[in-house]
Protein backbone atom coordinates (compact mmCIF):
# COMPACT_ATOMS: atom_id res chain seq x y z
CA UNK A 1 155.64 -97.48 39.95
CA UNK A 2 156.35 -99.47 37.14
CA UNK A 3 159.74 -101.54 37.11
CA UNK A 4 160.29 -100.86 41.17
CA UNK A 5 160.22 -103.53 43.54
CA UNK A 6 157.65 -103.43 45.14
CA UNK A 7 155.47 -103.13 41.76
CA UNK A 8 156.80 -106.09 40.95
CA UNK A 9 156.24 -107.81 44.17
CA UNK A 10 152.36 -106.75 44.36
CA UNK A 11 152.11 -108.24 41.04
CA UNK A 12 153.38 -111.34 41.73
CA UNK A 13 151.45 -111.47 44.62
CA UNK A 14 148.60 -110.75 42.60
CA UNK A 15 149.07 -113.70 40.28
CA UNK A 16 149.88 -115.75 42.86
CA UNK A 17 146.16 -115.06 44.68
CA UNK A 18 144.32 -115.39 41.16
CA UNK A 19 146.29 -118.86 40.26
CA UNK A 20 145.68 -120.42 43.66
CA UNK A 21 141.79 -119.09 42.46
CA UNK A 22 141.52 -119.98 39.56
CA UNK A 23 140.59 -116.28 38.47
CA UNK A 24 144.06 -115.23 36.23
CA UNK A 25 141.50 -114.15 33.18
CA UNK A 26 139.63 -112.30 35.23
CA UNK A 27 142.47 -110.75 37.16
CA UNK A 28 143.90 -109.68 33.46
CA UNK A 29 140.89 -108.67 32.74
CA UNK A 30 140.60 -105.90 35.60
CA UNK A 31 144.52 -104.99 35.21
CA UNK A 32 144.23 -104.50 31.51
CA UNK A 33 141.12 -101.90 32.25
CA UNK A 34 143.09 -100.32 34.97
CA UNK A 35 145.77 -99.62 33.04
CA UNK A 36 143.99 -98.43 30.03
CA UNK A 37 142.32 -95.90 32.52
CA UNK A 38 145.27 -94.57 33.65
CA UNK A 39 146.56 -94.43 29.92
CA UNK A 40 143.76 -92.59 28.47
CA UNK A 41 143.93 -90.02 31.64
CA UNK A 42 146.51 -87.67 32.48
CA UNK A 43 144.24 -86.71 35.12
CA UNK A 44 143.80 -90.09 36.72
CA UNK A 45 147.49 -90.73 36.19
CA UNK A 46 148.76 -87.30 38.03
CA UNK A 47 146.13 -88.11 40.82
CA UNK A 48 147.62 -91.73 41.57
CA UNK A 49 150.99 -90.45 41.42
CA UNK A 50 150.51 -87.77 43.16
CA UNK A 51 152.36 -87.97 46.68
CA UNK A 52 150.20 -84.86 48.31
CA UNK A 53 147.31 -87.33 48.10
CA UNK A 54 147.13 -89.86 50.88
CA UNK A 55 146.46 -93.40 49.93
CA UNK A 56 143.37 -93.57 51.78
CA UNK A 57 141.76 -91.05 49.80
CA UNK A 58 142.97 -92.17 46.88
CA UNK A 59 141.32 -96.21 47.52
CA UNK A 60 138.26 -93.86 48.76
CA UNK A 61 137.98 -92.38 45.19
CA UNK A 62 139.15 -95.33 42.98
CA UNK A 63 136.92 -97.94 45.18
C-alpha cells in the first residue's frame, strides 16, 4: 500500500488528526510499532495484504 494514493492520503489524514491533538509522538509511536510488526512477520504481512481476507476480519483480528 505503500507509495499509492490513498496510503498517502490516510497518512496525511492521520497527521492531520494527531496535530490538531496534540498526539504526533504518540501517533509515531504506534506507526513505528505497526510497521515493525509487519516487518518482522511475513505472516502478518501476507495476512494484511491478502485480498481473500475481508477488511472486517482483518480490524477484528488486528483490534
Amino acid at each position: 500500500m505503500a507509495g499509492t494514493r490513498a496510503a498517502i492520503r490516510y497518512a496525511k489524514a492521520i497527521l492531520d488528526l494527531a496535530q490538531t491533538n496534540a498526539t504526533t509522538q504518540a501517533v509515531n509511536s504506534d506507526m513505528t510499532s505497526i510497521a515493525n510488526a509487519i516487518k518482522e512477520s511475513a505472516e502478518l504481512k501476507d495476512f494484511l495484504q491478502s485480498p481473500v481476507v475481508k477488511g472486517e476480519i482483518k480490524l477484528k483480528i488486528i483490534m
